[in-house]
C-alpha atoms as a PDB file:
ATOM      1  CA  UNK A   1       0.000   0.000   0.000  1.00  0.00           C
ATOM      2  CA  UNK A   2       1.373   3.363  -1.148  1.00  0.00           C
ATOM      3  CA  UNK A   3       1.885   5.943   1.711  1.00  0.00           C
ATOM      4  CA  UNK A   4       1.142   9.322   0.921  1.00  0.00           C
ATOM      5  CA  UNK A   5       3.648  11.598  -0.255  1.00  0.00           C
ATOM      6  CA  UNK A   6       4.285  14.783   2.144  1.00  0.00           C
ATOM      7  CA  UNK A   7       3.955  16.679  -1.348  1.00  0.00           C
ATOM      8  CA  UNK A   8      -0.013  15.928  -1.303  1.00  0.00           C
ATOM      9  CA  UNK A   9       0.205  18.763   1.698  1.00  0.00           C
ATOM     10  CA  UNK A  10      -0.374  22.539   0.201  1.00  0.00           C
ATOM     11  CA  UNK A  11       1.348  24.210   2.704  1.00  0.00           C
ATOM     12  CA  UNK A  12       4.289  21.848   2.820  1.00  0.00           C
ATOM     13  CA  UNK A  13       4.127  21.307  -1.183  1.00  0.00           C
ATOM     14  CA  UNK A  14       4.299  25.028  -1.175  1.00  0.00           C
ATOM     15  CA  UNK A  15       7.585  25.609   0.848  1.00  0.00           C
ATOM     16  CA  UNK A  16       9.403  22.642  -1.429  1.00  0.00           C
ATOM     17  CA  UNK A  17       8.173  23.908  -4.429  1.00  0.00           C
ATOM     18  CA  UNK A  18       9.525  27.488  -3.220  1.00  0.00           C
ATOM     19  CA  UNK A  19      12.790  25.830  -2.209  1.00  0.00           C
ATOM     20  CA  UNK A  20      13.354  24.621  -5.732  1.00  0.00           C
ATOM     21  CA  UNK A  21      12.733  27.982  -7.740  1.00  0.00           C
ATOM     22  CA  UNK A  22      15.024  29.682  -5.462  1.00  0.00           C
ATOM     23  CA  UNK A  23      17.802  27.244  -6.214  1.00  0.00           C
ATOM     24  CA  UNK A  24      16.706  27.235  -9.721  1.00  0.00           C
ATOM     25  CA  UNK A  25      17.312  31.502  -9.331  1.00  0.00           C
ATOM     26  CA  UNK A  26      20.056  30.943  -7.899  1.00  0.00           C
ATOM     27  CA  UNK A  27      21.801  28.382 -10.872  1.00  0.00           C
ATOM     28  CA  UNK A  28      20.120  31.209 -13.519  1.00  0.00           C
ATOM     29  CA  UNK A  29      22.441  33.625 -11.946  1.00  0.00           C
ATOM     30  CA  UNK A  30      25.542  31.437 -11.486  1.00  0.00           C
ATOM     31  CA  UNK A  31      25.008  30.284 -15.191  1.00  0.00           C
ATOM     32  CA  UNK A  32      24.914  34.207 -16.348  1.00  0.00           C
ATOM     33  CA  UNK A  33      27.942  34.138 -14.788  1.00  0.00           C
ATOM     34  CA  UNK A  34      29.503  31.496 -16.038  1.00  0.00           C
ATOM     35  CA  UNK A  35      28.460  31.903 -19.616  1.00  0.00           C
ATOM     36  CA  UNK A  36      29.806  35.751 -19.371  1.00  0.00           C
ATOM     37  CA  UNK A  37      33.418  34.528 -18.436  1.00  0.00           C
ATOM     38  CA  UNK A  38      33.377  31.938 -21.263  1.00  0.00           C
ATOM     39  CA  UNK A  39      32.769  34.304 -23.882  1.00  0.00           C
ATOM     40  CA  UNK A  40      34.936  36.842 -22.631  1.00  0.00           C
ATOM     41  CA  UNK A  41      37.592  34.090 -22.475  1.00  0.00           C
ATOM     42  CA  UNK A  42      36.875  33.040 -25.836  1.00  0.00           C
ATOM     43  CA  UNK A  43      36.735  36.730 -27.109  1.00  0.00           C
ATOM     44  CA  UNK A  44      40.030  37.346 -25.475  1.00  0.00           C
ATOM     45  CA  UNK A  45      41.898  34.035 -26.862  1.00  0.00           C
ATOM     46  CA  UNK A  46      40.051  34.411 -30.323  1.00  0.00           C
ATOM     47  CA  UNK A  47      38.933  37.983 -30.798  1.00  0.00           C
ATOM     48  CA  UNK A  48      35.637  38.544 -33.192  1.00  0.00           C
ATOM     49  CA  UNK A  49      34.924  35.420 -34.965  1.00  0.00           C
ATOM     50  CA  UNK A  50      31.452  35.326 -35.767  1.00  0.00           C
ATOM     51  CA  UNK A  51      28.314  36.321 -34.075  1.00  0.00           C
ATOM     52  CA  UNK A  52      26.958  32.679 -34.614  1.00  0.00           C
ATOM     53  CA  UNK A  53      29.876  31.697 -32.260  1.00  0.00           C
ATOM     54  CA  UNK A  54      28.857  33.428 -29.605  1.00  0.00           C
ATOM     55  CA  UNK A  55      25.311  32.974 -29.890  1.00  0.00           C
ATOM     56  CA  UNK A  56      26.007  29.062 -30.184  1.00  0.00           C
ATOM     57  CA  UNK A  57      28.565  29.129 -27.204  1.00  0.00           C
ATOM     58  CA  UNK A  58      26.348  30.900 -24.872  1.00  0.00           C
ATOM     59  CA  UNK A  59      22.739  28.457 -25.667  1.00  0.00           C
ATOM     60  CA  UNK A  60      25.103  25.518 -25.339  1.00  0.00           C
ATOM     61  CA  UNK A  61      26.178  26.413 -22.131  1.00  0.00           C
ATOM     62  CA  UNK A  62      23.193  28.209 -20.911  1.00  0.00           C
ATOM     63  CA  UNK A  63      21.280  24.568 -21.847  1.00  0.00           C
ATOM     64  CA  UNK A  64      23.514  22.620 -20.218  1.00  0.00           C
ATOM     65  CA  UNK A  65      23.499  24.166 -17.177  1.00  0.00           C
ATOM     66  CA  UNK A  66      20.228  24.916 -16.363  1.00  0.00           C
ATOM     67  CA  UNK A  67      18.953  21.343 -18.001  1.00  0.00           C
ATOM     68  CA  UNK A  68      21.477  20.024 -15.068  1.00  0.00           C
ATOM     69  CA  UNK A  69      20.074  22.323 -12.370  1.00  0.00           C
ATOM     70  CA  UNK A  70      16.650  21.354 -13.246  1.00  0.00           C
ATOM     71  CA  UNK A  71      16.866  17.873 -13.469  1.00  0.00           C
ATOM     72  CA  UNK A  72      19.219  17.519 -10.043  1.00  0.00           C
ATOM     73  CA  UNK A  73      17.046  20.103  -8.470  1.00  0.00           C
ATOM     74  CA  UNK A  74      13.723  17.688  -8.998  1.00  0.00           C
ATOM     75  CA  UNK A  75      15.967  15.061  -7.942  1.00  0.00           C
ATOM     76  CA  UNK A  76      16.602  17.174  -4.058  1.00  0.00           C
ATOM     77  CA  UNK A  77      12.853  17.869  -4.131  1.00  0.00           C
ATOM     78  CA  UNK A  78      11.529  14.244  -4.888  1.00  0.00           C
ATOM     79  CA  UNK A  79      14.140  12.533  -2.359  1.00  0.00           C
ATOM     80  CA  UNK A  80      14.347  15.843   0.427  1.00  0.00           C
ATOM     81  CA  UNK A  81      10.404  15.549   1.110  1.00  0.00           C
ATOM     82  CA  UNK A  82       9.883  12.006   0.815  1.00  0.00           C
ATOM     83  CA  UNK A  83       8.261  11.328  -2.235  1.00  0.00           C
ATOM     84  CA  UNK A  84      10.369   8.237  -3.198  1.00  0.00           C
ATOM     85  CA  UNK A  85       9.372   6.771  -0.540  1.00  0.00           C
ATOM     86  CA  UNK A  86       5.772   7.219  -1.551  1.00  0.00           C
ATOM     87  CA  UNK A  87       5.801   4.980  -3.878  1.00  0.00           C
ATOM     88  CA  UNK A  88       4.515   1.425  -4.425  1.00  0.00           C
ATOM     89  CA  UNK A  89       7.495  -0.772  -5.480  1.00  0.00           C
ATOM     90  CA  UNK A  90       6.412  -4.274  -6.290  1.00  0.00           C
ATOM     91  CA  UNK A  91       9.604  -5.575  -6.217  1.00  0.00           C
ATOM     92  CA  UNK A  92      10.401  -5.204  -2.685  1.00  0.00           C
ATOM     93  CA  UNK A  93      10.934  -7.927  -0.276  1.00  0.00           C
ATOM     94  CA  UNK A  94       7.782  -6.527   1.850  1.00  0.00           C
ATOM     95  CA  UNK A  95       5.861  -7.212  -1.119  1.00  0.00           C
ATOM     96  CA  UNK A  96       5.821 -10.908  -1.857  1.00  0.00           C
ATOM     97  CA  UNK A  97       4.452 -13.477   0.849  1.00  0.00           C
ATOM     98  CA  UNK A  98       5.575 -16.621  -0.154  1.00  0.00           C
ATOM     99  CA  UNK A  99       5.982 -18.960   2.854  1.00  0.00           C
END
């Protein structure tokens, strides 16, 4: 029998939920950041190349990191309020009777 998942609380739902778009701020900011000093680094080593460059640089990175965030951030809220645990696994050992 499934428990129920401390998400299926508003309030509680609420403050994870508010914990995760903060973090996910707070990687939108780092990756501004981050994708600022890789083009300047790139500028510096390679001067102007091509607009394309840049634009392609900066999506690539900008993807990647907030792809990561998002994913590892849903990973903290599922596991942090106890949602895996939620779940009804059929392959447990409490789950099969057969003496």
């Amino acid at each position: 029998m499934p428990q129920p998942s401390r998400l299926d609380d508003p309030l509680y739902a609420s403050m994870a939920w508010a914990r995760y778009w903060r973090l996910m701020r707070g990687m939108a900011l780092f990756t501004l950041i981050c994708t600022a000093a890789t083009l300047s680094v790139l500028f510096y080593l390679h001067g102007w190349v091509s607009i394309h460059l840049y634009i392609a640089t900066a999506g690539g990175i900008a993807f990647a990191l907030m792809l990561t965030a998002a994913l590892m951030g849903l990973v903290f809220l599922s596991s942090g309020t106890g949602h895996d645990e939620s779940i009804d696994d059929p392959f447990s050992p409490d789950g099969f009777d057969d003496e």
